[in-house]
Structures are given as structure tokens and as C-alpha cells.
PDB file of N, CA and C in Angstrom:
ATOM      1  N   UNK A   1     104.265  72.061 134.272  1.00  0.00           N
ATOM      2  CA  UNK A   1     105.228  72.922 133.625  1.00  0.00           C
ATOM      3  C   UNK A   1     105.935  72.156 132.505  1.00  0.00           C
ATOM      4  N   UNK A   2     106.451  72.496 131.435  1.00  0.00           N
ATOM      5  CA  UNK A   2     107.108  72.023 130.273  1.00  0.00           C
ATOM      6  C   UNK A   2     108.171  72.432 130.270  1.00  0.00           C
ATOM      7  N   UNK A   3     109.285  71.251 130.118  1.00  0.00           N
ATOM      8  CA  UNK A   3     110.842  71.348 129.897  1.00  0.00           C
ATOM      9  C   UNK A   3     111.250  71.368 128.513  1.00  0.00           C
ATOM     10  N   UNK A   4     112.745  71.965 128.637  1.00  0.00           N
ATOM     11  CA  UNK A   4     113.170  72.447 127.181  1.00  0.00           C
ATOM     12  C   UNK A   4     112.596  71.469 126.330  1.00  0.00           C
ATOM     13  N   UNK A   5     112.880  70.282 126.458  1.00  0.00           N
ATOM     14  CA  UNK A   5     112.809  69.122 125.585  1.00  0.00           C
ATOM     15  C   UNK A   5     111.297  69.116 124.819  1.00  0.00           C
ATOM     16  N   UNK A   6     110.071  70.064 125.867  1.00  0.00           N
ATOM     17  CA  UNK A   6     109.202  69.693 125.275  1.00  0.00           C
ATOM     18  C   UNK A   6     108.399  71.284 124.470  1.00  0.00           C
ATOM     19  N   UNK A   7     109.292  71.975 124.638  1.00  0.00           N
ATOM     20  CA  UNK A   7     108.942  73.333 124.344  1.00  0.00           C
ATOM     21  C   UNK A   7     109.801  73.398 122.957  1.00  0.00           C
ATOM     22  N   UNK A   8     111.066  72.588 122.934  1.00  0.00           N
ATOM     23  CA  UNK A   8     111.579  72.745 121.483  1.00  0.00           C
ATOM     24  C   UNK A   8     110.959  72.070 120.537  1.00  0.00           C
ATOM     25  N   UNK A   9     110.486  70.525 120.921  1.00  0.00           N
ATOM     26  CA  UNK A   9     109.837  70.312 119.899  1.00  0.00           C
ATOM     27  C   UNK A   9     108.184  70.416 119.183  1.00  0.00           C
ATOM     28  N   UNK A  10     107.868  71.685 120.670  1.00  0.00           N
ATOM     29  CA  UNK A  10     106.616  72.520 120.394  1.00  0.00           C
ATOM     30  C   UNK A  10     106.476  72.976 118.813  1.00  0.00           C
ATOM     31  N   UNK A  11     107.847  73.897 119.373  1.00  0.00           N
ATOM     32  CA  UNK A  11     108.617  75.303 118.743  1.00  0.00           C
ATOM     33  C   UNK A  11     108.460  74.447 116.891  1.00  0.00           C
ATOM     34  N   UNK A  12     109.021  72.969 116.971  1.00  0.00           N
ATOM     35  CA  UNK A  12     109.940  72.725 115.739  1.00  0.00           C
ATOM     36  C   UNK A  12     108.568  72.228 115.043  1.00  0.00           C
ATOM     37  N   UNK A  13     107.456  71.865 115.756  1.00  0.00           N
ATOM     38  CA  UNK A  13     106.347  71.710 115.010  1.00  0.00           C
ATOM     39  C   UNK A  13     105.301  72.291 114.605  1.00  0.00           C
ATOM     40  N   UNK A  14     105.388  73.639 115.024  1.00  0.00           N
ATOM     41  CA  UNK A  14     104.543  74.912 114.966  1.00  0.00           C
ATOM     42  C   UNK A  14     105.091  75.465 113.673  1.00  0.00           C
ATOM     43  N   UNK A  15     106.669  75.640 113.528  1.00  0.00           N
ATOM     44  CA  UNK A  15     107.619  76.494 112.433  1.00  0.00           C
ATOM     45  C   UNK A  15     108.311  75.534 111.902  1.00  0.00           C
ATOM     46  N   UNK A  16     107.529  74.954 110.992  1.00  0.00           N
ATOM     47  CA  UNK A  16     108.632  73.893 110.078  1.00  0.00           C
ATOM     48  C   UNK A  16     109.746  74.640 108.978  1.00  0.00           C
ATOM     49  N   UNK A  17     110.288  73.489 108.746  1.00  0.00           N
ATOM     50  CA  UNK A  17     111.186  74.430 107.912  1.00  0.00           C
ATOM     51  C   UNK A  17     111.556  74.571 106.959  1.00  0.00           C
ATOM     52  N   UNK A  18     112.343  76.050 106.500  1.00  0.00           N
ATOM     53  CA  UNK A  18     111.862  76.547 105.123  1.00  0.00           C
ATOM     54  C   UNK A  18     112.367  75.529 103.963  1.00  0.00           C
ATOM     55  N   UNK A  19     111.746  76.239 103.004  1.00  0.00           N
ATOM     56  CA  UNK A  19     112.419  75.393 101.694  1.00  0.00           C
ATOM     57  C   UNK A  19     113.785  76.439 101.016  1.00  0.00           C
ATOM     58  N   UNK A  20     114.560  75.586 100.874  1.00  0.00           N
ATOM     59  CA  UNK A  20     116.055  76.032 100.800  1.00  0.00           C
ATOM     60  C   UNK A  20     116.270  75.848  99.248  1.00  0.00           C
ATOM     61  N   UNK A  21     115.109  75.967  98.576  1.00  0.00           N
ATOM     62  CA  UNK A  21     114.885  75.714  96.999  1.00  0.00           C
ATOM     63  C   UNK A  21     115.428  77.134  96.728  1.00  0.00           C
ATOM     64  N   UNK A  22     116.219  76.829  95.291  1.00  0.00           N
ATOM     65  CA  UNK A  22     116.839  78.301  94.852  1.00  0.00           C
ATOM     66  C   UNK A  22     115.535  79.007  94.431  1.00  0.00           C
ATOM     67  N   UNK A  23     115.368  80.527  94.226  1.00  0.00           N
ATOM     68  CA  UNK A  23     114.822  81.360  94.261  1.00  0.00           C
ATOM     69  C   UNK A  23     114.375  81.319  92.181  1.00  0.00           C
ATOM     70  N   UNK A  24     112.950  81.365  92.317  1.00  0.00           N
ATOM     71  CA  UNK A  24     112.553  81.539  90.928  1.00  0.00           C
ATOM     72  C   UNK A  24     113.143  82.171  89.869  1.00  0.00           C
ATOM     73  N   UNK A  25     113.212  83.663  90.189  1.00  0.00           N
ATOM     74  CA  UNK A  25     113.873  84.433  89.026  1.00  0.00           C
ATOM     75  C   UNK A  25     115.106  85.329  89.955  1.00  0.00           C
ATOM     76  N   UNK A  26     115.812  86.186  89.303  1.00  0.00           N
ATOM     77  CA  UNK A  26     117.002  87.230  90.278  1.00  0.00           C
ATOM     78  C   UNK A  26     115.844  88.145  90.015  1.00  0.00           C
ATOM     79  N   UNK A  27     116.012  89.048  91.277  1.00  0.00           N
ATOM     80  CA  UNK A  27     114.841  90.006  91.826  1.00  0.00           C
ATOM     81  C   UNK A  27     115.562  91.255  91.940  1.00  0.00           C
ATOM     82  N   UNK A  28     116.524  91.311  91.717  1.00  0.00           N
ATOM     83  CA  UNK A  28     117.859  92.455  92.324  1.00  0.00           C
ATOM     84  C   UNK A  28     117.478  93.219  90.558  1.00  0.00           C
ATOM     85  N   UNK A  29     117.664  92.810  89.397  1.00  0.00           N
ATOM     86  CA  UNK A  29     117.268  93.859  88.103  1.00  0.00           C
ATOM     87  C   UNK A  29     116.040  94.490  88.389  1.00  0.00           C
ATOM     88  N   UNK A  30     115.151  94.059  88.868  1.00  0.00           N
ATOM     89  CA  UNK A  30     114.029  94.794  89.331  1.00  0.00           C
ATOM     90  C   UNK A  30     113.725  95.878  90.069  1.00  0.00           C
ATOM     91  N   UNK A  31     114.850  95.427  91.542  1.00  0.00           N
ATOM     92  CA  UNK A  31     114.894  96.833  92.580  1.00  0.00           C
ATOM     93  C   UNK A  31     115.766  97.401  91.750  1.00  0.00           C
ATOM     94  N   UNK A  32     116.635  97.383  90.819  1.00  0.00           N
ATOM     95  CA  UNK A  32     117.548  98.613  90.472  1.00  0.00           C
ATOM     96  C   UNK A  32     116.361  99.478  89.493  1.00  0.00           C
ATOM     97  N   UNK A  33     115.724  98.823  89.051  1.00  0.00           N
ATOM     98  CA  UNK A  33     114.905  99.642  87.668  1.00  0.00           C
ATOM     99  C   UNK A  33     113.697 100.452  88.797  1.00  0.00           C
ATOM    100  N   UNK A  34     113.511  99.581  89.880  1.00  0.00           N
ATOM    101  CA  UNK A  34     112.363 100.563  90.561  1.00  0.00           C
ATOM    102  C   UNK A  34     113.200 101.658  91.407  1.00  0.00           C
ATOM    103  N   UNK A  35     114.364 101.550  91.806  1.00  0.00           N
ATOM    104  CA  UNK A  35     115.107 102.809  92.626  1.00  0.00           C
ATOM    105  C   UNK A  35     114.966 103.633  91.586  1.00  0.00           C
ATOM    106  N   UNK A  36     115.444 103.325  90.726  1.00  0.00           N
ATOM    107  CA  UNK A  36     116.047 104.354  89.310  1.00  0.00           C
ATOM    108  C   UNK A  36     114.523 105.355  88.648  1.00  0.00           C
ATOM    109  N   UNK A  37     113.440 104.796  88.889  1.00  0.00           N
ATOM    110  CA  UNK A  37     112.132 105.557  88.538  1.00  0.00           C
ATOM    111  C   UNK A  37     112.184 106.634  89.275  1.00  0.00           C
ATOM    112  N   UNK A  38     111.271 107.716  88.716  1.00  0.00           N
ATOM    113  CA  UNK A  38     111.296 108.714  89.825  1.00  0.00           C
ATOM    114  C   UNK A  38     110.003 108.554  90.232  1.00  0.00           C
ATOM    115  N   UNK A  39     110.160 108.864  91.651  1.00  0.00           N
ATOM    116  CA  UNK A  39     108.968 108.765  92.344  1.00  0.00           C
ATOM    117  C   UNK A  39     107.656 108.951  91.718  1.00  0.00           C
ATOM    118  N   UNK A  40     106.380 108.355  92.206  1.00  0.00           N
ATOM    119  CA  UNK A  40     105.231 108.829  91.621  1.00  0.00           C
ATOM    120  C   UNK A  40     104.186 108.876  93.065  1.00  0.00           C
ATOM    121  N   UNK A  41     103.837 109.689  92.759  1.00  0.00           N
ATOM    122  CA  UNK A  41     101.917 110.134  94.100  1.00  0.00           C
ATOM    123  C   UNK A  41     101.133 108.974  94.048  1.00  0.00           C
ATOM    124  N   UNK A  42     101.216 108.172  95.276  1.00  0.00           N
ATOM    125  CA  UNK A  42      99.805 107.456  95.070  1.00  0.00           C
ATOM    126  C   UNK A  42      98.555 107.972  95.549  1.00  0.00           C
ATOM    127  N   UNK A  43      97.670 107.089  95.460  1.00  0.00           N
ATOM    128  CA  UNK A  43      96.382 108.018  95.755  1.00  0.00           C
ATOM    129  C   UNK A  43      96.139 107.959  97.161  1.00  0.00           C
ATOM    130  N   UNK A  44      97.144 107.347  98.619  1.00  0.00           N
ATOM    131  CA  UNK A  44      97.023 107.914  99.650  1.00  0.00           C
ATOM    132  C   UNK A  44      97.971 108.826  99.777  1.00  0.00           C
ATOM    133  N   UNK A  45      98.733 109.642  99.088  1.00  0.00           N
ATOM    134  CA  UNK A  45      98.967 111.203  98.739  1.00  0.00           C
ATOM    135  C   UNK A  45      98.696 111.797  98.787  1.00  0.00           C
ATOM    136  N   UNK A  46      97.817 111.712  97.581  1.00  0.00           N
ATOM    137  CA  UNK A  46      96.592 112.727  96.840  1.00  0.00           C
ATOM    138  C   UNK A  46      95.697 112.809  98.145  1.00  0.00           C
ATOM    139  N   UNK A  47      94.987 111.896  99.130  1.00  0.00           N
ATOM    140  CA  UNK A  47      94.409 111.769  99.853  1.00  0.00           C
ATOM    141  C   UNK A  47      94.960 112.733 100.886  1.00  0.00           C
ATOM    142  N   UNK A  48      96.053 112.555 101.000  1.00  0.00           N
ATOM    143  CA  UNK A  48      96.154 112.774 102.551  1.00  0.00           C
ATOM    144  C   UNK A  48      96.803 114.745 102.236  1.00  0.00           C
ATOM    145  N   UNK A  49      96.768 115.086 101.324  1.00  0.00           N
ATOM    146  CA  UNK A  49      96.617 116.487 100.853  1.00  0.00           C
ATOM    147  C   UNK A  49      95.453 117.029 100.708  1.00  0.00           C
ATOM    148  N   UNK A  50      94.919 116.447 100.122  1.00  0.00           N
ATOM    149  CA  UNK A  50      93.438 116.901 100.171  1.00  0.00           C
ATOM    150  C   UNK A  50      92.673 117.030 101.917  1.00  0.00           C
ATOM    151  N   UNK A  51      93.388 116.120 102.723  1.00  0.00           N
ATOM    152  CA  UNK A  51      93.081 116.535 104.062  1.00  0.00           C
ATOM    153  C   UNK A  51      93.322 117.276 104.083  1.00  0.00           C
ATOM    154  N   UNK A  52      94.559 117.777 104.085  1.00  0.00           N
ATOM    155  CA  UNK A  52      95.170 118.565 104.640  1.00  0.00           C
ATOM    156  C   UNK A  52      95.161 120.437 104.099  1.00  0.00           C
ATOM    157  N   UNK A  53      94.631 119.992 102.857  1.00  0.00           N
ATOM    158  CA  UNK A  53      94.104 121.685 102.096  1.00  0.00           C
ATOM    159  C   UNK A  53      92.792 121.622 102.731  1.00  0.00           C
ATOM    160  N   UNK A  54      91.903 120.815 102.837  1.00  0.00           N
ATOM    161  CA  UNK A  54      90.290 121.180 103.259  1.00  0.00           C
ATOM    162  C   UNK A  54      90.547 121.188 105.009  1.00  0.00           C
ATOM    163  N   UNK A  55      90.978 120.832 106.023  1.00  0.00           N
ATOM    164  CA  UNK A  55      91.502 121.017 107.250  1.00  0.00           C
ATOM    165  C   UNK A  55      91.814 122.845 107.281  1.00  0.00           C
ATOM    166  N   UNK A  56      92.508 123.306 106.562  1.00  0.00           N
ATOM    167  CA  UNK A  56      93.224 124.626 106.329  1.00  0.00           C
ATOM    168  C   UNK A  56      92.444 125.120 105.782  1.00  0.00           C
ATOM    169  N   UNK A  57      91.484 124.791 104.773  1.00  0.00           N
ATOM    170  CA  UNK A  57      90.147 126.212 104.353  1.00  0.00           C
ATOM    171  C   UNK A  57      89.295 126.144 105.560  1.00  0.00           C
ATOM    172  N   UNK A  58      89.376 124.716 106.368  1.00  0.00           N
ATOM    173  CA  UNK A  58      88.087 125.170 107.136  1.00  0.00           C
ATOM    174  C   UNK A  58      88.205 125.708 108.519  1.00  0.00           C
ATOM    175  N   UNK A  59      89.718 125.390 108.658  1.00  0.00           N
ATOM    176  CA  UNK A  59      90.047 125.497 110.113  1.00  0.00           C
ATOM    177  C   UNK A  59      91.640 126.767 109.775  1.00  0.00           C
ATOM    178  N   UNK A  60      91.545 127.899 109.000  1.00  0.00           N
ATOM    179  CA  UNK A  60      93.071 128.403 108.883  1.00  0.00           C
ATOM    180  C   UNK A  60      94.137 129.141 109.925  1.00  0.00           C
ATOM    181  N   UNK A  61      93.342 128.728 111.396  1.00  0.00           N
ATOM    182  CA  UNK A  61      94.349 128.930 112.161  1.00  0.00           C
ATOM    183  C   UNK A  61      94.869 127.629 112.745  1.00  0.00           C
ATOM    184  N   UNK A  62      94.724 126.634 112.018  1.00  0.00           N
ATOM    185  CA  UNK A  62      95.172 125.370 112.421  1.00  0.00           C
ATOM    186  C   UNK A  62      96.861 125.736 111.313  1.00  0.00           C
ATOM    187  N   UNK A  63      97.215 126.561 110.470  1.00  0.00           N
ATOM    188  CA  UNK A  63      98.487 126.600 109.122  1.00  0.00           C
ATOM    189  C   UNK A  63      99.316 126.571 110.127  1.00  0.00           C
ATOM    190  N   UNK A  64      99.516 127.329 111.273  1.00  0.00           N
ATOM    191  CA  UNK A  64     100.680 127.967 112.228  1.00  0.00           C
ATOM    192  C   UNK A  64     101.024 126.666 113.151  1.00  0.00           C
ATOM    193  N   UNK A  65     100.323 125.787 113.406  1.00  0.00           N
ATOM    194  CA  UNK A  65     100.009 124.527 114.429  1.00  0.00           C
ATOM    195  C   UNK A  65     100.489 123.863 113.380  1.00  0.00           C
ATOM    196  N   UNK A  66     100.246 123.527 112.274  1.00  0.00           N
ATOM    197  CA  UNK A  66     100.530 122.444 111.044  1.00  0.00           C
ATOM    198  C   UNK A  66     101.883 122.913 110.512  1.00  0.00           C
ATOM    199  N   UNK A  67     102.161 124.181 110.373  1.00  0.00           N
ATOM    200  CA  UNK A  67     103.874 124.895 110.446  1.00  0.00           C
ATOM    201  C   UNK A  67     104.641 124.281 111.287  1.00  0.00           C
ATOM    202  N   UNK A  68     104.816 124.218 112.216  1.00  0.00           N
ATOM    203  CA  UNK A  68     105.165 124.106 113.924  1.00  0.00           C
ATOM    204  C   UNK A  68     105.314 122.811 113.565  1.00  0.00           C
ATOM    205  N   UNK A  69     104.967 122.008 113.264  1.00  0.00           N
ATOM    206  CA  UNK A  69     104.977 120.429 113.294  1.00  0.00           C
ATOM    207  C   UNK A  69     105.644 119.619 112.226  1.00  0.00           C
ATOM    208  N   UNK A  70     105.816 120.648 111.343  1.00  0.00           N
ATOM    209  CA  UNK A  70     106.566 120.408 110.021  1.00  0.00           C
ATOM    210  C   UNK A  70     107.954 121.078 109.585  1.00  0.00           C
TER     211      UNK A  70
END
């Protein structure tokens, strides 16, 4: 069995530690300019509509089940 002593310095040699180096550029002008976009469709969107219209031509008593859930 292994005691603290040898499980911490398991722990401290598995997860060394970080670098406390300041950060390349400020990243914060960036998330404000990407909140501020308006959304755009990616193509697992587009995808996952297109399920969901060809599901409903082929199956259209599945709309009331897919209602119900939404």
C-alpha cells in the first residue's frame, strides 16, 4: 500500500507545474468582438436540419412526437 508521502510525490511528478509566464496577447478584445457578431449556422446546423426535414418527409407522423419534445 502507498502512503501520503508517496502518492504526493506520485501526484507532483505526473502534473508538473504550470508556467506562470504572462499571457502572449489580451484575449478579452477578441471575446467582446466575437459576442458582439451575430450568430452564424455552421454546417452541423445545416446538417442536423436537413435530418430533421428528410426524417419528417419520410416519416410525417414522427412532426407531433418531434412537437412534443420541443
Amino acid at each position: 500500500m502507498l502512503n501520503d508521502d508517496q502518492v504526493t510525490r506520485a501526484l507532483r511528478a505526473a502534473n508538473p507545474r504550470a508556467n506562470l509566464a504572462a499571457p502572449s496577447r489580451d484575449v478579452w478584445p477578441s471575446i467582446v468582438e466575437r459576442t458582439n457578431r451575430s450568430p452564424r449556422w455552421s454546417l452541423a446546423d445545416w446538417s442536423a436540419a436537413a435530418i430533421v426535414v428528410v426524417a419528417l418527409l419520410l416519416f410525417p407522423k414522427w412532426f407531433w412526437f418531434l412537437a412534443y419534445h420541443l
